[in-house]
Protein backbone atom coordinates (compact mmCIF):
# COMPACT_ATOMS: atom_id res chain seq x y z
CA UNK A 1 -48.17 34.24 46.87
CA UNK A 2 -47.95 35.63 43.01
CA UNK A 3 -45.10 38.08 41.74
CA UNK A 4 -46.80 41.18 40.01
CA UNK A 5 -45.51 43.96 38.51
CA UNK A 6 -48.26 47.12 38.58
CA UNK A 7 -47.56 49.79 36.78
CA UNK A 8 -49.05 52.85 37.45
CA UNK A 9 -49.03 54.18 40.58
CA UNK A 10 -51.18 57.45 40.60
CA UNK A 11 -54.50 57.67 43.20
CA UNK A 12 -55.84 54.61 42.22
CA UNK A 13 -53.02 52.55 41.68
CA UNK A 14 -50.70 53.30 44.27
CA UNK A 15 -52.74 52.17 47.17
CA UNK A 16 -54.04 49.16 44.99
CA UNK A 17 -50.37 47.97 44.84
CA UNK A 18 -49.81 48.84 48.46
CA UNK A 19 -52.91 46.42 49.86
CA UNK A 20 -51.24 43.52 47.15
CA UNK A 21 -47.88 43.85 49.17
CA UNK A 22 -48.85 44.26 52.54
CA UNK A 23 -51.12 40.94 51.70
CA UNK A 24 -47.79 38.90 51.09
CA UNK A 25 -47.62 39.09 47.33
CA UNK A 26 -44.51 40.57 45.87
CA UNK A 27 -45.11 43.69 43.93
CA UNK A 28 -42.50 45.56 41.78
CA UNK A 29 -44.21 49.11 40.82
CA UNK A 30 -43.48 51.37 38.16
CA UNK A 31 -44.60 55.05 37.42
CA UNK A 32 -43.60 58.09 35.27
CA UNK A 33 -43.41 59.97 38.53
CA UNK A 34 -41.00 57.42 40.59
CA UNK A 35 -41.76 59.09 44.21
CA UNK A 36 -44.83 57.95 43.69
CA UNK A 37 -43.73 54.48 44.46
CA UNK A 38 -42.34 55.82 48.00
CA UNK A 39 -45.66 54.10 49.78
CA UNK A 40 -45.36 50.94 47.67
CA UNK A 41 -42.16 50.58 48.81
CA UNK A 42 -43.11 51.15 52.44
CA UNK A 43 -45.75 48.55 52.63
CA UNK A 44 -42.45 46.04 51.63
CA UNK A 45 -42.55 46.51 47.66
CA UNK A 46 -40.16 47.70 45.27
CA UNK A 47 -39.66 50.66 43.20
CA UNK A 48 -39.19 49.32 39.51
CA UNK A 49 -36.84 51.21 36.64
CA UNK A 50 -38.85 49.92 33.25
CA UNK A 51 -41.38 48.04 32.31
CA UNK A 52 -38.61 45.21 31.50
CA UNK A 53 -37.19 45.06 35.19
CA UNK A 54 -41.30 45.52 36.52
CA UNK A 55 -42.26 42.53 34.42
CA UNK A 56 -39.36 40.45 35.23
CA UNK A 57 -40.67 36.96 36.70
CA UNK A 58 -43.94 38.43 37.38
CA UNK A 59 -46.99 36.04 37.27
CA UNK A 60 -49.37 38.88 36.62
CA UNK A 61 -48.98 42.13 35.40
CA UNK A 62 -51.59 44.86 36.03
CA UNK A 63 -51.54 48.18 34.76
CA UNK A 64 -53.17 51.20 36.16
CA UNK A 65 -52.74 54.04 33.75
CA UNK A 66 -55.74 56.78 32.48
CA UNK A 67 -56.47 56.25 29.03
CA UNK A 68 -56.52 53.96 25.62
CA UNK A 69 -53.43 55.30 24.38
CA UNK A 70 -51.14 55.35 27.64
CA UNK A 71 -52.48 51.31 27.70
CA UNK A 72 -51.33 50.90 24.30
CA UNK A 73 -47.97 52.54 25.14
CA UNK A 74 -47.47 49.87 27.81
CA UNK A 75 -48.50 47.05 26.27
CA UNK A 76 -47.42 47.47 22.71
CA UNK A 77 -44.51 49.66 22.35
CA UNK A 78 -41.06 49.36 22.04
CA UNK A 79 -39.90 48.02 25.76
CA UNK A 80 -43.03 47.32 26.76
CA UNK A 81 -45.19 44.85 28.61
CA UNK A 82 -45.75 42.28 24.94
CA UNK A 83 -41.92 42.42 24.41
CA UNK A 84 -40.55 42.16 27.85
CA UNK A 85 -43.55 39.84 29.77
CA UNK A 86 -43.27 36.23 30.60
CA UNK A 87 -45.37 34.02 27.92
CA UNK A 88 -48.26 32.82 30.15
CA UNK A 89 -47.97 35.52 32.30
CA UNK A 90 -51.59 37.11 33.01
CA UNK A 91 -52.20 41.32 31.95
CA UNK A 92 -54.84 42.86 34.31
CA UNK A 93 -55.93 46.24 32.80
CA UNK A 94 -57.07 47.96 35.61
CA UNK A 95 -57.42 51.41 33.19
CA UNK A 96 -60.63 52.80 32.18
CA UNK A 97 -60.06 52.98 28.16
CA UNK A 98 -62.36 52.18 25.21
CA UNK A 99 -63.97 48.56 25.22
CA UNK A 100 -62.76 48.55 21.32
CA UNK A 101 -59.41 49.36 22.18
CA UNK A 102 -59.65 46.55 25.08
CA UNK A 103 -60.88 43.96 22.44
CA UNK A 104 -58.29 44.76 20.02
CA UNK A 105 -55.56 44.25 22.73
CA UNK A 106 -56.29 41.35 23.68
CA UNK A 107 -56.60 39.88 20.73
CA UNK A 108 -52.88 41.14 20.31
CA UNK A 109 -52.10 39.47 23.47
CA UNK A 110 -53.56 36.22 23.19
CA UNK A 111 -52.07 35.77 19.66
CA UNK A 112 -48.48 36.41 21.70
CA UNK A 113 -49.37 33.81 24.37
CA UNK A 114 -50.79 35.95 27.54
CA UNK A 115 -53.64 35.45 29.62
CA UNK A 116 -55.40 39.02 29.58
CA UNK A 117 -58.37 40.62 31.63
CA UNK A 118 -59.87 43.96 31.37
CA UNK A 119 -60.75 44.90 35.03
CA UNK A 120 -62.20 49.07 35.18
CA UNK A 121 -62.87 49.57 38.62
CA UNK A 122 -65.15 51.77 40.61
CA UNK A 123 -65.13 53.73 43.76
CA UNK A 124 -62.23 56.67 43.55
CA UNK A 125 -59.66 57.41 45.69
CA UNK A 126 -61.99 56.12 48.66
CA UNK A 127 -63.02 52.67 47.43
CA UNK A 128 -58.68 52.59 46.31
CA UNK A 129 -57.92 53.38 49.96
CA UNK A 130 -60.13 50.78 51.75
CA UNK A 131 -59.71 48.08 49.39
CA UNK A 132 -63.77 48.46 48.62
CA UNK A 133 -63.50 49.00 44.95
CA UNK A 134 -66.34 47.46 42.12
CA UNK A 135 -64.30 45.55 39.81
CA UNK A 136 -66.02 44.64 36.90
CA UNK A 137 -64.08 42.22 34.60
CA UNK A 138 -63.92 41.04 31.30
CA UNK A 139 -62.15 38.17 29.68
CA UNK A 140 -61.82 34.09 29.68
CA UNK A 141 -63.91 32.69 33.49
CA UNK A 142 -61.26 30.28 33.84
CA UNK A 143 -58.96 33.95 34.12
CA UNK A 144 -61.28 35.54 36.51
CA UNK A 145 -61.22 32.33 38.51
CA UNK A 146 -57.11 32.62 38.94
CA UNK A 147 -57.54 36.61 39.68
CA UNK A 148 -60.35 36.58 41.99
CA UNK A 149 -58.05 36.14 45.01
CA UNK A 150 -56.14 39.39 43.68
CA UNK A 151 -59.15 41.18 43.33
CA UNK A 152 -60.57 40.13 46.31
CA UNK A 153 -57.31 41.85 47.94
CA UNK A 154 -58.26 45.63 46.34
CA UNK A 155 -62.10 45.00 45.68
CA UNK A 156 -64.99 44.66 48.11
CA UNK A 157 -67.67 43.88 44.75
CA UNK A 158 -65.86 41.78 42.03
CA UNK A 159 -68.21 40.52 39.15
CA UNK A 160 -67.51 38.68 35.75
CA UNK A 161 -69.09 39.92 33.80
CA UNK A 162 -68.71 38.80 29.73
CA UNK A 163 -65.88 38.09 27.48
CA UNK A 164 -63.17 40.66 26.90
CA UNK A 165 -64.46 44.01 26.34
CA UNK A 166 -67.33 43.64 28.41
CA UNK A 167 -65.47 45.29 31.72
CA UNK A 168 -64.87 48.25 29.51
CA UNK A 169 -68.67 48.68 28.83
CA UNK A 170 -69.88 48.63 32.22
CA UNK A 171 -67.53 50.46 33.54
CA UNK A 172 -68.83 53.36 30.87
CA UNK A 173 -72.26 52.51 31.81
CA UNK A 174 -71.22 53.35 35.26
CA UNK A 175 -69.63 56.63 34.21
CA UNK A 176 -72.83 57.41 32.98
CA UNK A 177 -74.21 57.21 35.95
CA UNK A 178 -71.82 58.70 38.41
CA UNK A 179 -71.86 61.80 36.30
CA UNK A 180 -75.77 62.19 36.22
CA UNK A 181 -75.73 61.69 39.95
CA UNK A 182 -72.75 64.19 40.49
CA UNK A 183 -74.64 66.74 38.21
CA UNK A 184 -77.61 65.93 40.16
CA UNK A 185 -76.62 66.40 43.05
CA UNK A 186 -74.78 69.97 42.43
CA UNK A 187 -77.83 71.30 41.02
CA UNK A 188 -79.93 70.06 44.52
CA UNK A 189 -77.31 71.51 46.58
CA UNK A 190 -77.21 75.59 45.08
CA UNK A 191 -81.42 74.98 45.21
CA UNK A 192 -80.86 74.29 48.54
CA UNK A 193 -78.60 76.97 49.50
CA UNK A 194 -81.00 79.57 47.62
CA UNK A 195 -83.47 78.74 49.90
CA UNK A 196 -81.59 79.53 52.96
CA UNK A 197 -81.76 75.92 54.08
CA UNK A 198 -79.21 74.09 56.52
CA UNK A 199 -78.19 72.35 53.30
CA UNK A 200 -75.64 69.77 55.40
CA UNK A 201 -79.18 68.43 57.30
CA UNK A 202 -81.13 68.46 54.23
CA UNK A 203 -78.62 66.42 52.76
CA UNK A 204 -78.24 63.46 55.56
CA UNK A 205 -82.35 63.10 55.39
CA UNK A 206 -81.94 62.61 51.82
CA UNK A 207 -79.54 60.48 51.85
CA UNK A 208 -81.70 58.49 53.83
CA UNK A 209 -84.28 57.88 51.65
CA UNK A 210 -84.50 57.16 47.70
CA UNK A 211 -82.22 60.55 46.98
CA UNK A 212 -79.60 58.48 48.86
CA UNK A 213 -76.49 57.06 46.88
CA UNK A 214 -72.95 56.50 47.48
CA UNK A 215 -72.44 59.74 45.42
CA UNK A 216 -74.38 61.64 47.64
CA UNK A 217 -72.47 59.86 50.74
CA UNK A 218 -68.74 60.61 49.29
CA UNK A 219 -69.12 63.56 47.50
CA UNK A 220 -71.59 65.89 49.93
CA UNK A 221 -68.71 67.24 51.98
CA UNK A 222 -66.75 68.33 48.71
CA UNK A 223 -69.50 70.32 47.95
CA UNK A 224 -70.45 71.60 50.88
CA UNK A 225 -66.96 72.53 52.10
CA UNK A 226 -66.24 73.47 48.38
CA UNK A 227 -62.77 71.74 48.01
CA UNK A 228 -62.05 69.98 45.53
CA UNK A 229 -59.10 68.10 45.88
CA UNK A 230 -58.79 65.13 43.30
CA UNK A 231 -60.18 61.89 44.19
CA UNK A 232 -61.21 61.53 40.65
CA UNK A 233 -60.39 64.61 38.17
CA UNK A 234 -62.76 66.00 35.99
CA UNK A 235 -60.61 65.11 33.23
CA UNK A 236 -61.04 61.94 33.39
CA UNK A 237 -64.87 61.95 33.59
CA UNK A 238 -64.33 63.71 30.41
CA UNK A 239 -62.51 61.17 28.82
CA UNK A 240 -64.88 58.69 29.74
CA UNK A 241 -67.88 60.39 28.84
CA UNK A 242 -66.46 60.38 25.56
CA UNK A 243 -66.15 56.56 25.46
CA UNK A 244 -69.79 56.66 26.39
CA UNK A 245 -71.01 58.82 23.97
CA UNK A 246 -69.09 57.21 21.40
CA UNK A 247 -69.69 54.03 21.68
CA UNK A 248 -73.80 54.57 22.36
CA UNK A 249 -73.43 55.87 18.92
CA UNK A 250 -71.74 52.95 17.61
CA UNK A 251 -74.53 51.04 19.23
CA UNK A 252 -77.26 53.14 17.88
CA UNK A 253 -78.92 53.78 21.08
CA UNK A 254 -79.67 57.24 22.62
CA UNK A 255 -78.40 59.02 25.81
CA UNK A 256 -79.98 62.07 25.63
CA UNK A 257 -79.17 62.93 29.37
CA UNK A 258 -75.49 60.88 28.92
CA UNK A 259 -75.33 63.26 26.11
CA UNK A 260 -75.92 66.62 28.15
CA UNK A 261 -73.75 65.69 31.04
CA UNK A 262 -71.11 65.00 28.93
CA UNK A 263 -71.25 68.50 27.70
CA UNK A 264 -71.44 69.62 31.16
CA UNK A 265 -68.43 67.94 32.25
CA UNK A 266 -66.90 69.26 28.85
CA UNK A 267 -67.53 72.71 29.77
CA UNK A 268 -66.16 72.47 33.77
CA UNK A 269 -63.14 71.18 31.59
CA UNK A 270 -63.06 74.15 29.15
CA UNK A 271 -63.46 76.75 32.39
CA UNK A 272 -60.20 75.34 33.91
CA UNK A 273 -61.82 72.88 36.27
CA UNK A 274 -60.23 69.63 34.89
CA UNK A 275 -57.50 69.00 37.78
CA UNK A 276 -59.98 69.16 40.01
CA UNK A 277 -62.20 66.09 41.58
CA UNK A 278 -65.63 65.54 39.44
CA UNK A 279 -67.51 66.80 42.15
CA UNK A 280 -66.35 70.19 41.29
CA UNK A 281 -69.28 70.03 38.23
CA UNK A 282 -70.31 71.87 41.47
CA UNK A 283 -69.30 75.07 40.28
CA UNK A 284 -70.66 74.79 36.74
CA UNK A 285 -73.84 74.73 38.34
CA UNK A 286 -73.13 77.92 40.18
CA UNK A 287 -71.30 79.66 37.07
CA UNK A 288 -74.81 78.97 35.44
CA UNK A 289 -76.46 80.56 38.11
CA UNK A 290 -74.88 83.54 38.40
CA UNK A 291 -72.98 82.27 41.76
CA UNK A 292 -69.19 82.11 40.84
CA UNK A 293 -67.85 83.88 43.33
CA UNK A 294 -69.43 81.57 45.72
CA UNK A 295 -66.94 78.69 44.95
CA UNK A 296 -64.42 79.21 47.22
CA UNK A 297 -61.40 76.60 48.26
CA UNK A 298 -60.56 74.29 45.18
CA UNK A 299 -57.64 72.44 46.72
């Protein structure tokens, strides 16, 4: 069994650290917001107070935080994970941040003697709750090799797939694509509804054919229901399509449709939707159509 300290313990990370401990390893757990530790510590791990006591003995360290600079702040800062971390000791990034930034850690944390894999995972709250996450990693194979047990623990599809870095750009790719089906998918469901059709049945035959996706098969009641209650915030998806944009750019390639669903998602941000779960792009659709009043229960 390995010691980890996780830090960051928010929808994702929470129940990641829970299925570690209640597999046998001993987690410590750390978050800005401590009662969010309370189900860590009632699947047999602890609550830790700083990144210092978290990292104390721990074989691996994973962090689970939202963006490039809150990674930074853990790694690099005063008191944190580079000052306080066992040499040896392997990082996990778990975060969904900027493959540059990634790269540019881990160059900073090889040169101070850690093992270090970038890890951006896939499958919301969900895929964090049944331990059926996509975990696509980058780093050193003989790394992956040592992790794959952990990941197996939180992950149902775990794939190596480059050197460090290369976890980050997938898992932008696949932002990409999760927002272009979410968009999609709004826009089929207020056609539907315009026609007067029992949208829910129109929705199960199509996910039974090519239409089908896992969007369509997590996110359909959301929309139907109209509740948006976070599994993954619009925020977020806003932050990421940024990362995509950005570094397409840097790559010279086009995403023209990337492109416009970022500045969909930019504008359910701008109307006051960004607490809510990405499905909510939802109700851009309708604001565009004239149907506003028509989203109803948000939470």
């Amino acid at each position: 069994m390995t010691n980890i300290a996780f830090i960051g313990l928010g929808i994702m990370g929470s129940p990641m650290a829970v299925h570690l401990a209640e597999a046998g390893h001993t987690v410590a757990g750390l978050d800005r917001t401590p009662e969010r530790g309370a189900p860590l510590v009632e699947a047999g791990g602890r609550l830790a107070t700083s990144v210092a006591d978290a990292v104390k003995g721990a074989d691996v360290i994973c962090v689970m935080v939202p963006d490039s600079p809150d990674v930074e702040d853990v790694l690099v800062s005063d008191g944190g994970v580079f000052q306080h971390a066992e040499t040896g000791s392997l990082i996990i990034d778990f975060s969904s941040i900027r493959p540059d930034v990634t790269q540019q850690l881990a160059e900073q944390a090889r040169a101070l003697g850690f093992r270090v894999l970038d890890a951006p995972v896939s499958g919301g709250e969900a895929g964090a709750k049944n331990a059926a996450l996509s975990i696509m990693v980058g780093g050193d194979a003989d790394d992956f090799e040592a992790a794959k047990p952990l990941f197996d623990v939180v992950g149902k599809t775990v794939v190596h797939v480059g050197p460090s870095g290369s976890g980050q750009t997938v898992k932008a790719a696949n932002q990409l694509i999760v927002a272009a089906n979410i968009q999609a998918l709004s826009e089929a469901v207020i056609f539907l509804e315009a026609y007067g059709v029992d949208t829910k049945a129109a929705l199960e035959v199509l996910g039974g054919g090519l239409a089908g996706s896992t969007v369509l098969n997590q996110k359909k009641e959301n929309m139907l229901s109209r509740s948006f209650q976070p599994g993954f915030r619009i925020d977020l998806h806003h932050k990421d399509m940024g990362i995509v944009t950005a570094a397409a750019r840097e790559a010279g390639v086009a995403v023209p449709l990337g492109s416009l669903v970022a500045q969909l998602v930019a504008s359910a941000r701008a109307n006051g939707d960004g607490g809510l779960d990405h499905s909510a792009l939802l109700r851009g659709v309708e604001r565009l159509s004239g149907l506003e009043s028509l989203s109803g229960q948000v939470g």
